[in-house]
Protein backbone atom coordinates (compact mmCIF):
# COMPACT_ATOMS: atom_id res chain seq x y z
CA UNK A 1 97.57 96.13 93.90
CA UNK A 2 96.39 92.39 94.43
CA UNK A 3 95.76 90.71 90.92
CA UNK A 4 92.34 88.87 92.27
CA UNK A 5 91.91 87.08 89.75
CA UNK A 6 95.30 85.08 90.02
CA UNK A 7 93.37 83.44 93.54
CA UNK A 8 90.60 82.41 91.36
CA UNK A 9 90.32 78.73 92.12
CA UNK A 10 91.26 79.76 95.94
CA UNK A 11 88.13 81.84 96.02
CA UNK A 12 85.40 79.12 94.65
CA UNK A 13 86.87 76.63 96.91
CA UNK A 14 86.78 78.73 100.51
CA UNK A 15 83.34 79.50 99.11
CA UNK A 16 81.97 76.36 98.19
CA UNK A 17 83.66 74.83 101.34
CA UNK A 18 81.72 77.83 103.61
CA UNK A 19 78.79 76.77 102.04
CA UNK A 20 78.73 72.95 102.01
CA UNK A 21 79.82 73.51 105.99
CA UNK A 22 77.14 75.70 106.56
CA UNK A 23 74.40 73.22 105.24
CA UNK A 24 76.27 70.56 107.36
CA UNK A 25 75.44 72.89 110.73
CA UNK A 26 72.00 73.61 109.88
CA UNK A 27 71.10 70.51 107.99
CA UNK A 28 69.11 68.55 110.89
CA UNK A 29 69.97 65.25 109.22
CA UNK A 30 66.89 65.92 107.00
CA UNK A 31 67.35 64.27 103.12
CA UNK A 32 66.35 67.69 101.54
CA UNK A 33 69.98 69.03 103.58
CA UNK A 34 71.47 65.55 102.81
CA UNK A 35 70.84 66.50 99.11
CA UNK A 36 71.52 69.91 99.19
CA UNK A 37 75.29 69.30 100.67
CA UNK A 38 76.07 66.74 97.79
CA UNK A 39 74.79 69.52 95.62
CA UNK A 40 77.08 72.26 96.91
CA UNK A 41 80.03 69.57 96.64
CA UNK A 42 79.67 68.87 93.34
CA UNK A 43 79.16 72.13 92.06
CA UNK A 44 82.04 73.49 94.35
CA UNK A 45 84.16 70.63 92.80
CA UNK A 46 82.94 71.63 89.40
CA UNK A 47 83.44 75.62 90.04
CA UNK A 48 87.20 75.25 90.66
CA UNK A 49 88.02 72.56 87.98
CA UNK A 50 86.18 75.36 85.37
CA UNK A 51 87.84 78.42 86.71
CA UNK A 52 90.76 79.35 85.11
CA UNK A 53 93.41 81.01 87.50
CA UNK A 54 94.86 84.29 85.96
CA UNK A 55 98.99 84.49 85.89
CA UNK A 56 100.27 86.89 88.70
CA UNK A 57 102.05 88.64 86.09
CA UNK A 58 100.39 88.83 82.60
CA UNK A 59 102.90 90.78 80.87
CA UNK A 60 106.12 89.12 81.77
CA UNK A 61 106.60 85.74 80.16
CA UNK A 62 107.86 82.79 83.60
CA UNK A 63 110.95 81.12 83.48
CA UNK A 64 110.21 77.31 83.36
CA UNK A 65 111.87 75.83 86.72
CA UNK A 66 113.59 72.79 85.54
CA UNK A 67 115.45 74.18 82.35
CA UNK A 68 115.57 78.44 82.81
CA UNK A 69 113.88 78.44 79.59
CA UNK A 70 111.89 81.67 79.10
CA UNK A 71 108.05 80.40 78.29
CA UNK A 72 107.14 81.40 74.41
């Protein structure tokens, strides 16, 4: 089973990219669209600094990559 919440920060960023894109298509070149795209690039910005990304493997402790060490 897929640990979903491992792709976290994957997630909020296809999703806030959708949406910003979307509001690019329908947007007209109107200011209220102009505004509203800003909007969904901050907040899709802010959504994946905030989101924490879950370990694929909570229960087994990683191996750092530069020294073997086992993480404590």
């Amino acid at each position: 089973m897929v640990n979903i919440a491992a792709y976290a920060k994957f997630i909020v960023a296809v999703v806030g990219a959708g949406v910003t894109s979307a509001l690019g298509f329908v947007s007209q070149g109107t200011p209220a669209f102009m505004w509203l795209t800003i909007a969904s690039s901050v907040l899709t910005a802010i959504g994946v600094y905030f989101v924490p990304n879950a370990s694929l493997s909570d229960s087994t402790p990683g191996r750092h990559e530069a020294t073997g060490d086992t993480a404590q």
